[in-house]
Protein backbone atom coordinates (compact mmCIF):
# COMPACT_ATOMS: atom_id res chain seq x y z
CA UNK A 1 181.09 77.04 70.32
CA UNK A 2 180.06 74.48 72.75
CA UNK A 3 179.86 76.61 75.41
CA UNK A 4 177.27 78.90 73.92
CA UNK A 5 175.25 76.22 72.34
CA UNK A 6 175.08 75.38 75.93
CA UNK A 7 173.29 78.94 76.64
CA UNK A 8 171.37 79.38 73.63
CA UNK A 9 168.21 78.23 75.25
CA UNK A 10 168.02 81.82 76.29
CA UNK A 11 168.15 82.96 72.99
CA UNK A 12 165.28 80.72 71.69
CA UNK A 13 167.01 78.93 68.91
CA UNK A 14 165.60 75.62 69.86
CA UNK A 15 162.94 75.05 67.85
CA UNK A 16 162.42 71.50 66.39
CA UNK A 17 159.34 70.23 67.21
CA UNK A 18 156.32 67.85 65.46
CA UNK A 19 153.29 69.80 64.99
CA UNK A 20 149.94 69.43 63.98
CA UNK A 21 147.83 72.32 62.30
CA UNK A 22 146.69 75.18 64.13
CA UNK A 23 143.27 76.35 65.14
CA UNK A 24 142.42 79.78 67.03
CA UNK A 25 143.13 79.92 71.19
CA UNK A 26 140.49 78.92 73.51
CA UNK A 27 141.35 80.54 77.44
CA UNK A 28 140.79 77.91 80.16
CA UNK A 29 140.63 79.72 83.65
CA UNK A 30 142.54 77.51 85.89
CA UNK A 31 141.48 79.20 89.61
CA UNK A 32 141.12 82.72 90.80
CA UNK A 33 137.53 82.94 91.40
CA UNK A 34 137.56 82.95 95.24
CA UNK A 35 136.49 86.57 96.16
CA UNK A 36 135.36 87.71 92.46
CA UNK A 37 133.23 90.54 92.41
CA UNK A 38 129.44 89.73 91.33
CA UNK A 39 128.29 90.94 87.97
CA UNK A 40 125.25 90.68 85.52
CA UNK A 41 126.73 91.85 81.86
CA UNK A 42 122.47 91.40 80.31
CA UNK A 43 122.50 90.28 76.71
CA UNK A 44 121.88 93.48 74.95
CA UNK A 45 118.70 94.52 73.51
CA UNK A 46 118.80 94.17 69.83
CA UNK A 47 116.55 97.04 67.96
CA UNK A 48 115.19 98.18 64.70
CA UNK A 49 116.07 94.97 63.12
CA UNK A 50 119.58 95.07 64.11
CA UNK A 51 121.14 91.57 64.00
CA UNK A 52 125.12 91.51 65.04
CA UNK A 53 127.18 88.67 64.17
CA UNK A 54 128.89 88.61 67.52
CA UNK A 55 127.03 88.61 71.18
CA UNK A 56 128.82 91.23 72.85
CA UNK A 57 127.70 91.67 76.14
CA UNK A 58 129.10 88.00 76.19
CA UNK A 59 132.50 89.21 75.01
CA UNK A 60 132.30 91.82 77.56
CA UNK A 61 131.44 89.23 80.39
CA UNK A 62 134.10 86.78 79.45
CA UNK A 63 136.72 89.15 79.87
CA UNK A 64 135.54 90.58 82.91
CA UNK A 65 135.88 86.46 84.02
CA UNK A 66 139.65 86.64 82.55
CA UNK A 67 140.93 89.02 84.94
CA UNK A 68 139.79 87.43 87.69
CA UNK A 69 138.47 90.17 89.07
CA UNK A 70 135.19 89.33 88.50
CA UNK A 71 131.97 86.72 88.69
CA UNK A 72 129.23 87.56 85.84
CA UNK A 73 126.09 85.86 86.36
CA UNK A 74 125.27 83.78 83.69
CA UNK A 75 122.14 84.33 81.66
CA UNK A 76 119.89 81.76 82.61
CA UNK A 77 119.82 83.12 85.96
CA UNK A 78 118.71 86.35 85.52
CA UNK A 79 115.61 87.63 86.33
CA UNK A 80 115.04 90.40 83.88
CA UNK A 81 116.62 91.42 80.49
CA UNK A 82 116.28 95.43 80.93
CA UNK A 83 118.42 97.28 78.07
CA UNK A 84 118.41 100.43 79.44
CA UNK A 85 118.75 102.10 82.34
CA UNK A 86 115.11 103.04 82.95
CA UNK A 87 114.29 99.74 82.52
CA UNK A 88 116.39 98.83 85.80
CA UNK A 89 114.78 97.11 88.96
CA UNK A 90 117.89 97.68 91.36
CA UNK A 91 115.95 95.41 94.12
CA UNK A 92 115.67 92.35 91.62
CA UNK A 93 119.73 92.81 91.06
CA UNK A 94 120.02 92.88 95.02
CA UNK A 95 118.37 90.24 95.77
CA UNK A 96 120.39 88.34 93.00
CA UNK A 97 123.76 89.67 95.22
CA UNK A 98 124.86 91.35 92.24
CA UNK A 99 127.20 94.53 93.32
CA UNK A 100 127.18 95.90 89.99
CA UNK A 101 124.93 95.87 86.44
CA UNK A 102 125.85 96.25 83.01
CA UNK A 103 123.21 96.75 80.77
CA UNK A 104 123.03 97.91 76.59
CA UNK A 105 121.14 97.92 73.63
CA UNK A 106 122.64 97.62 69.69
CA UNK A 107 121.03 99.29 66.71
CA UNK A 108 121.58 99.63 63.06
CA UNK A 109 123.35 102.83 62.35
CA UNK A 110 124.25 103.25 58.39
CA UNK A 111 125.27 100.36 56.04
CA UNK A 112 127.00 97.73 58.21
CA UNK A 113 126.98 99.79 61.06
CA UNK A 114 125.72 99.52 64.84
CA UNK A 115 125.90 102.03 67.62
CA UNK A 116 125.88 100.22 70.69
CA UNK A 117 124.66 102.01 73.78
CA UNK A 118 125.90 100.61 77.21
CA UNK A 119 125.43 101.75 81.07
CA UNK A 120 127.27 100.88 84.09
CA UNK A 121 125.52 100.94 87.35
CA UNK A 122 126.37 100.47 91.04
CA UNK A 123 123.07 98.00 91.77
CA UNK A 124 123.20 98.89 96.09
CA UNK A 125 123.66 102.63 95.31
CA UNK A 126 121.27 102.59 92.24
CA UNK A 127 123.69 104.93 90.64
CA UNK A 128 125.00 105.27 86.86
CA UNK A 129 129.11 105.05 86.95
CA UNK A 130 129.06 105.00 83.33
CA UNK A 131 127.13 105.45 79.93
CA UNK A 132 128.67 105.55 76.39
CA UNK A 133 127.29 105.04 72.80
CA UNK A 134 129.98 103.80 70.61
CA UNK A 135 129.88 104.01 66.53
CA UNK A 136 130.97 100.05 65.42
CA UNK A 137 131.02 98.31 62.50
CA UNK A 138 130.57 94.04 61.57
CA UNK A 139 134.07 94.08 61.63
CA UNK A 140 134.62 95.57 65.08
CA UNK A 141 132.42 94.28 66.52
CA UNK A 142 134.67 92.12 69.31
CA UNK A 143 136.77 95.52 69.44
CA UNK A 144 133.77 97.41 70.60
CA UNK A 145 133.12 94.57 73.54
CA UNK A 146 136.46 94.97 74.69
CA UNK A 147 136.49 98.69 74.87
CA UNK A 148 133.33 98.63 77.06
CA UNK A 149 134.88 95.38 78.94
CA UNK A 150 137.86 97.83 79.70
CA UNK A 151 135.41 100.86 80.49
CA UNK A 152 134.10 98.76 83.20
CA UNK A 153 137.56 97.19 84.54
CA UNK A 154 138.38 100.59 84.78
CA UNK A 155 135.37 102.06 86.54
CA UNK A 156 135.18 99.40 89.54
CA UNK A 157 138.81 98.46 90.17
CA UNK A 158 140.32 101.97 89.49
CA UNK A 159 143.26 100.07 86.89
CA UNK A 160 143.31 100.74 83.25
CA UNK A 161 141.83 97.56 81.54
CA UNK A 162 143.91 95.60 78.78
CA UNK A 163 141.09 93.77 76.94
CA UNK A 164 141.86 95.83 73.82
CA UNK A 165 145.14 95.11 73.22
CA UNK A 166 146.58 92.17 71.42
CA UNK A 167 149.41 89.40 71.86
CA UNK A 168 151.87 88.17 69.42
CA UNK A 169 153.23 84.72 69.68
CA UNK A 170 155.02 82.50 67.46
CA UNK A 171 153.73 78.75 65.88
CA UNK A 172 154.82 75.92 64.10
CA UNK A 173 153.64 73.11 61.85
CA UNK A 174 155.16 69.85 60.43
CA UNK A 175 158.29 68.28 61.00
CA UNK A 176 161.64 68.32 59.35
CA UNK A 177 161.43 69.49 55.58
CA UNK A 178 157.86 70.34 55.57
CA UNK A 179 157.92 72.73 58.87
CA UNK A 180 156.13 75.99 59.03
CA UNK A 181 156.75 78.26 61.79
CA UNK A 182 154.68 81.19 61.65
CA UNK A 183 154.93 84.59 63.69
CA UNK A 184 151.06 85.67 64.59
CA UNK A 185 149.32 88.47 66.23
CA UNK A 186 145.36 88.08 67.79
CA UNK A 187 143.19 90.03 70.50
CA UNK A 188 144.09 89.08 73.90
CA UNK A 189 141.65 86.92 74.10
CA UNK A 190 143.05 84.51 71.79
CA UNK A 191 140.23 85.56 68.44
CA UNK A 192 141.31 86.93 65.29
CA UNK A 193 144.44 85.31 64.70
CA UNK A 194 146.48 86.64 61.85
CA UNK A 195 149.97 85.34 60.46
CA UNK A 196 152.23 88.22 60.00
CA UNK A 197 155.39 85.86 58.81
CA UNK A 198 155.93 82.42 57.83
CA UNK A 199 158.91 80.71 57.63
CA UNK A 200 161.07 77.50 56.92
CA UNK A 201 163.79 77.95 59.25
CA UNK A 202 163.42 79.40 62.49
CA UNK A 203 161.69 82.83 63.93
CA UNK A 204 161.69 83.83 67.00
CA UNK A 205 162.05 86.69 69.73
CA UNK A 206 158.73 88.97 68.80
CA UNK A 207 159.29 92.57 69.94
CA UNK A 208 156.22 95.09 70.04
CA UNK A 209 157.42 98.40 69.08
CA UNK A 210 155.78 100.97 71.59
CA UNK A 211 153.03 102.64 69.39
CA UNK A 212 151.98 98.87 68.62
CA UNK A 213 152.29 99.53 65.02
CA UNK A 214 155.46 97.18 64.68
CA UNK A 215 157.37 93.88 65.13
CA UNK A 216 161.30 93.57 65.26
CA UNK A 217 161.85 89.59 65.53
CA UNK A 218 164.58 87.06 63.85
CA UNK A 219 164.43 85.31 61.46
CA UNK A 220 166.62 82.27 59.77
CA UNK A 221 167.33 82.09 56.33
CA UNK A 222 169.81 79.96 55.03
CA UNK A 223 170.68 79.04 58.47
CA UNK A 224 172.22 82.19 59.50
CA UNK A 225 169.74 84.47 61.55
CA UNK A 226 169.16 88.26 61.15
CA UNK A 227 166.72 90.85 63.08
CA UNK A 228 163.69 92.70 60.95
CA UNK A 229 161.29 95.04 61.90
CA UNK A 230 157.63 94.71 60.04
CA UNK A 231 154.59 97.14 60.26
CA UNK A 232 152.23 94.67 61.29
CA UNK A 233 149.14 96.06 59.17
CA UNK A 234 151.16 96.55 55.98
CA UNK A 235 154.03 93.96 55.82
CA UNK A 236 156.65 95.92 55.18
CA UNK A 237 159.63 95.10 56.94
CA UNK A 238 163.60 95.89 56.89
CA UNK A 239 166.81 93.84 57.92
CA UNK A 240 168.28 96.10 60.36
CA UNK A 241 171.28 93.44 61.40
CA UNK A 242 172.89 90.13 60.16
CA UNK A 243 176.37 90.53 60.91
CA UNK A 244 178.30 87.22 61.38
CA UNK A 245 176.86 84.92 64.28
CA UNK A 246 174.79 85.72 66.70
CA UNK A 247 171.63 88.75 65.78
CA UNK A 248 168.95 88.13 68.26
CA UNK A 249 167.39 89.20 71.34
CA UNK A 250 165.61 92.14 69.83
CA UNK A 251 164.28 95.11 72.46
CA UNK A 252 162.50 98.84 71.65
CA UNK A 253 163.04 101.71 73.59
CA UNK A 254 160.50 103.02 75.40
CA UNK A 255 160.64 105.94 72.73
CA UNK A 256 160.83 103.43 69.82
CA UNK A 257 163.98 105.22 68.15
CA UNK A 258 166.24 102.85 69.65
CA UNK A 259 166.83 98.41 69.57
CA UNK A 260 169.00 97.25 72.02
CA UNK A 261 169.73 93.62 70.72
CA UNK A 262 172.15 90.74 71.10
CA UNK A 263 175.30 90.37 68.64
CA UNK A 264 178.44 88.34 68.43
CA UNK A 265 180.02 89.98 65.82
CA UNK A 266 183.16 90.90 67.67
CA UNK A 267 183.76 87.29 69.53
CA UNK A 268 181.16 86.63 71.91
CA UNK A 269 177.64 87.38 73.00
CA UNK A 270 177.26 91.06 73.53
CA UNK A 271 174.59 93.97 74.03
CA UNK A 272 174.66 96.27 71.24
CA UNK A 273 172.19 99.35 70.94
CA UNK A 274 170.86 100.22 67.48
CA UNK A 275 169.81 103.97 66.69
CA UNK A 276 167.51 103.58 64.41
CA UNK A 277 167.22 106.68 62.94
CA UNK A 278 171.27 106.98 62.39
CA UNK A 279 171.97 103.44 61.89
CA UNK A 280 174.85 103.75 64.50
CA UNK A 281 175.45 100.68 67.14
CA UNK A 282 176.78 101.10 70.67
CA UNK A 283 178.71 98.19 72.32
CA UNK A 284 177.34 98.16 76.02
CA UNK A 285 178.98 95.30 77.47
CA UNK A 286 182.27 94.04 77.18
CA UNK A 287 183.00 90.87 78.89
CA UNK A 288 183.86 87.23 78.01
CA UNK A 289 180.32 85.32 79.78
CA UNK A 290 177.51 85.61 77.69
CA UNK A 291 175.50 88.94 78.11
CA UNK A 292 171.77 88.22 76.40
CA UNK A 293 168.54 89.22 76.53
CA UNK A 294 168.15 93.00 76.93
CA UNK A 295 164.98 94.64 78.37
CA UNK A 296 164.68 98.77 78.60
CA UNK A 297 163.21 100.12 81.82
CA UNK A 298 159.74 102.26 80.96
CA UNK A 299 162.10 105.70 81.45
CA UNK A 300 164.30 104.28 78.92
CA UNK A 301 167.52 104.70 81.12
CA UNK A 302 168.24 101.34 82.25
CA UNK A 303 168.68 98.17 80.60
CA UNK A 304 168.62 95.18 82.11
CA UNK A 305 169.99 91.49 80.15
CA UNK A 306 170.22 87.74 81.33
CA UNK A 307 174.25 86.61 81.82
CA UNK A 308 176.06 84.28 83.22
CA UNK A 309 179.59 86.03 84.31
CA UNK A 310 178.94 84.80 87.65
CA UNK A 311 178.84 81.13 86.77
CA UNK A 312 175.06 81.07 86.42
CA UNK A 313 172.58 82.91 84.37
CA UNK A 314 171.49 85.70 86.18
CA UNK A 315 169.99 89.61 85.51
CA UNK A 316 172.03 92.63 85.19
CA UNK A 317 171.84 96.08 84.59
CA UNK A 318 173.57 98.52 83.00
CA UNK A 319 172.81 102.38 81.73
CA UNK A 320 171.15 102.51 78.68
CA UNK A 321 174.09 105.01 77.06
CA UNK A 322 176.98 102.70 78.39
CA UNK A 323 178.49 102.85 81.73
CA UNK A 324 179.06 100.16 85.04
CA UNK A 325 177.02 96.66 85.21
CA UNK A 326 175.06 95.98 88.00
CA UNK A 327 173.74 92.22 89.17
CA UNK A 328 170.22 92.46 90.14
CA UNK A 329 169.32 88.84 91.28
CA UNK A 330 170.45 87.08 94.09
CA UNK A 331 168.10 84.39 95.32
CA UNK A 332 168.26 80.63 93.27
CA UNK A 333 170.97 79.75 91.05
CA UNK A 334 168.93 80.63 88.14
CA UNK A 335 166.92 83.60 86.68
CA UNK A 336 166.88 84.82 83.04
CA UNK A 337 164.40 86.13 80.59
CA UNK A 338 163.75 89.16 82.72
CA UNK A 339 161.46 92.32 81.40
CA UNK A 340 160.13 95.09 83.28
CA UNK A 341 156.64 95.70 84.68
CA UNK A 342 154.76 99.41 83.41
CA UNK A 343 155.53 100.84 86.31
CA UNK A 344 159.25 99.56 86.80
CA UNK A 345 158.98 98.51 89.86
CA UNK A 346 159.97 94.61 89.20
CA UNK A 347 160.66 92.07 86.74
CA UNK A 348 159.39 89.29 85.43
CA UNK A 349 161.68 86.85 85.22
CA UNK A 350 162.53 82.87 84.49
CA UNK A 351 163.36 81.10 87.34
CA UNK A 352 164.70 77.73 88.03
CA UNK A 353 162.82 76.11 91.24
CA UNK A 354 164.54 72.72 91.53
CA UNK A 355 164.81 70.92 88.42
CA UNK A 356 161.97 73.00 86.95
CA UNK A 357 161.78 76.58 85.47
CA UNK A 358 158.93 79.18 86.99
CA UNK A 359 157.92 82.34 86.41
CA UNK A 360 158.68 84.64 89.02
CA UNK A 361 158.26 88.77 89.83
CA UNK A 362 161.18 90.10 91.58
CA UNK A 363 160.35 93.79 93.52
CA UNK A 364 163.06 95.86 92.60
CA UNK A 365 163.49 98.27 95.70
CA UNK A 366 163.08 95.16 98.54
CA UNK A 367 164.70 92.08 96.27
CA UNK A 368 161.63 89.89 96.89
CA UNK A 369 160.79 87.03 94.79
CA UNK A 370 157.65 85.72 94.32
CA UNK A 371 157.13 82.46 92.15
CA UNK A 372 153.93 82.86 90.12
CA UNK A 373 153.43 79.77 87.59
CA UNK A 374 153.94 75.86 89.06
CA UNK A 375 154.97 73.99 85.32
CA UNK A 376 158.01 72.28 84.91
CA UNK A 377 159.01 74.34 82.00
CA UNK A 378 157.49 77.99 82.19
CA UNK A 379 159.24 80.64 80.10
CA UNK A 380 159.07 83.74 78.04
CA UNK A 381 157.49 86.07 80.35
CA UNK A 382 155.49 89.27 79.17
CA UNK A 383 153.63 91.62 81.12
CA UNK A 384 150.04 92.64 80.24
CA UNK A 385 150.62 96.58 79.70
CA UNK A 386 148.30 97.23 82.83
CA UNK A 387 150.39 95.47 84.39
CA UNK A 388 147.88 93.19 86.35
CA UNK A 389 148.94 89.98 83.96
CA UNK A 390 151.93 88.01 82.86
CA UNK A 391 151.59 85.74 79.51
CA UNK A 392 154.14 83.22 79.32
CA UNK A 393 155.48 79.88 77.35
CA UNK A 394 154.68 76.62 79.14
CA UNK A 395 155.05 72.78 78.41
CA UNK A 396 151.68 70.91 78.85
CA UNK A 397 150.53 67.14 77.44
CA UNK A 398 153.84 66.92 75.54
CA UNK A 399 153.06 70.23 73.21
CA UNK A 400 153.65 73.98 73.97
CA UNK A 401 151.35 76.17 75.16
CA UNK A 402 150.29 79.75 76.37
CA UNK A 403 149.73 80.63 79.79
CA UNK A 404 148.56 83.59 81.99
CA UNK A 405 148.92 84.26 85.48
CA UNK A 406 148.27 87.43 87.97
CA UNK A 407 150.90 89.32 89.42
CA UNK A 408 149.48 87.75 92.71
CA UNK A 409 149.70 84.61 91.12
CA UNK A 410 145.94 84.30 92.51
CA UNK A 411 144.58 84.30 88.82
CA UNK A 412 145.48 81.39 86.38
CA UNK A 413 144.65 80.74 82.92
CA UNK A 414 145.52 78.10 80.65
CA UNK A 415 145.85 79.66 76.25
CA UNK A 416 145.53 76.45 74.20
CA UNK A 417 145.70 75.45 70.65
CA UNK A 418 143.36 72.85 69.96
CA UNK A 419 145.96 71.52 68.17
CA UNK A 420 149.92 72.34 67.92
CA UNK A 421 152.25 74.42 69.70
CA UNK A 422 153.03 77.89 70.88
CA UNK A 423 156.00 79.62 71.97
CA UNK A 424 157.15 83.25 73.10
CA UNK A 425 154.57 85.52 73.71
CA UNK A 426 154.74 89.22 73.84
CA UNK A 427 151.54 91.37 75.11
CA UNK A 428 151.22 94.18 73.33
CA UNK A 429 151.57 98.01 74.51
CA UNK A 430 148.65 100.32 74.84
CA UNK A 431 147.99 102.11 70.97
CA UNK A 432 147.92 105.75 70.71
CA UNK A 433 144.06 105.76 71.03
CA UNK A 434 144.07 103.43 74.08
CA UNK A 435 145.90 105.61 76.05
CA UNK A 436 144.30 107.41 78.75
């Protein structure tokens, strides 16, 4: 037993901390501006009375900043407010050195409804690259802003955008007796925040199912932990394992019938497979080290897990139905945490750079690491489902917090709680109606 309590940082089951209440996440960007494309997102024209509760063409703007990608004028310095396109002076823009122009207008449309007109426009060319009117409501309001915000992404840098998706992430408050760790899901930018689970004892290890419609995480209860999977807009859940020690690690399939998960039923830390639909578990490893932290490949045929059979924690692979392991790191004595990019052409990964632990992307098909974050304690990596971001864990002024950095590692950003800390963040997948 002391040898795996000795490993279970990898598993997550560390969580005693002092905590303060929590508040909504406010994004910091830390650097990445150098070489930002210009932008003017106008304030859009408000008409027929119309009077939103949320100012979206600064949503739109903000996230456009995010990615890094981009440099939106700010308001003041514009020289004209048009709100349509035939209200456009393309010189004015030009002179400005604005490349491109995003302009809109918002009107009433039905009890507690807008439709929101926006245009896209290449200000040197003077040419439309995109107009849409979109059907919102008061409540989606900030959805709305980050559909066009991805409409835009998508037009000028040719990459799907990501602003629509969400991240889930896990919280505590209090200390000892009266701690409250909570499991919560908001938009990517850190708004909406909304407690899915709370709990006494730990939780831990969020998993998005692929259709974004789920969770699988663990939670404690009565000490001993077990895996569920919740529908994150109802709250229904299910214990789908708490056999005797170990049930964490939890990991979907790319085609969501499938949880490839971490169990020590038999003796030691193993990777099991769960069919979901039959209830049936596969052993795939078999070995006396500790084999943790599974991660499927997008194609579903590969799954790679954190272990430490060669001395050191390190990522393997193995075949998703069972077959011969594979070590997949060679560089540094450390790297764990590992999950895959869209594309499957790296990993994330937590590596250890001296004394302190980084997030790195490893290339797959040359073995090239690159070391993205620069904290002392960086961990938890998740890929933005674009694939242009990693979210991860990080230690900062003595409390936990969230962190985002390009796959570059040219664009920073700093996810803080005003107050409390944050741990183990998961990006959610595209939804059936963002896919494209």
């Amino acid at each position: 037993m002391k040898r795996i309590l000795s490993f279970l940082p990898l598993l997550g089951l560390l969580w005693l901390w002092s905590l303060q209440a929590m508040a909504a996440l406010t994004i910091e960007i830390t650097g990445g501006e150098e070489g930002a494309l210009p932008i003017a997102v106008v304030p859009f024209q408000l008409q027929q009375g119309a009077a939103p509760a949320e100012d979206l063409a600064a949503i739109v703007a903000a996230d456009l900043r995010r990615s890094g990608r981009f440099k939106p004028m700010p308001p003041g310095d514009m020289l004209a407010r048009p709100g349509s396109g035939a209200e456009v002076e393309f010189r004015d823009w030009k002179a400005l050195g604005m490349e491109s122009l995003v302009v809109g207008s918002i009107r009433p449309n039905g009890p507690g409804g807008f439709l929101v007109r926006f245009e896209l426009f290449d200000v040197f060319r003077g040419e439309q690259l995109a107009g849409y009117s979109i059907p919102t409501t008061s409540r989606t309001l900030r959805t709305t802003a980050h559909q066009i915000a991805d409409i835009v992404y998508q037009k000028l840098t040719g990459q799907r955008g990501a602003f629509a998706t969400r991240i889930a992430y896990v919280t505590a408050t209090g200390s000892g007796k009266e701690q409250r760790i909570s499991l919560k899901v908001a938009d990517a930018d850190g708004y909406n925040p909304q407690t899915i689970v709370k709990s006494r004892e730990p939780l831990m290890s969020p998993a998005w199912s692929p259709d974004g419609r789920k969770l699988a995480y663990v939670l404690f209860k009565g000490g001993r932990p077990a895996i569920y999977i919740q529908e994150v807009f109802t709250g229904k859940r299910r214990k789908v394992a708490s056999y005797k020690g170990i049930n964490g690690a939890p990991a979907w399939s790319p085609d969501g019938r499938r949880l490839a998960m971490t169990l020590s039923k038999d003796g030691n830390p193993e990777i099991y497979v769960l069919n979901l639909n039959r209830n049936t578990l596969t052993r795939l490893t078999n070995h006396y080290a500790i084999d943790t932290e599974p991660a499927w490949s997008p194609d579903g045929r590969t799954i790679v897990f954190t272990s430490d059979r060669g001395g050191k924690p390190q990522i393997y692979r193995v075949p998703a139905n069972g077959g011969r392991v594979k070590r997949v790191t060679f560089e540094g004595d450390y790297n764990a945490r590992a999950s895959f990019s869209p594309d499957g052409r790296s990993l994330a990964l937590v590596t250890r750079v001296g004394r302190n632990y980084r997030i790195g992307v490893l290339d797959l098909e040359s073995g090239a690491l690159l070391v993205l974050s620069n904290g002392k304690l960086d961990e938890s990596p998740s890929f933005a489902p674009n694939g242009s971001m990693i979210i991860y864990a990080t230690k900062a002024r003595g409390k936990g917090e969230l962190a985002a950095v390009s796959v570059d590692g040219r664009v920073r950003q700093r996810l803080a709680l005003q107050e409390g800390d944050v741990r183990e963040p998961v990006w959610s997948p595209f939804t059936r109606s963002e896919r494209r």
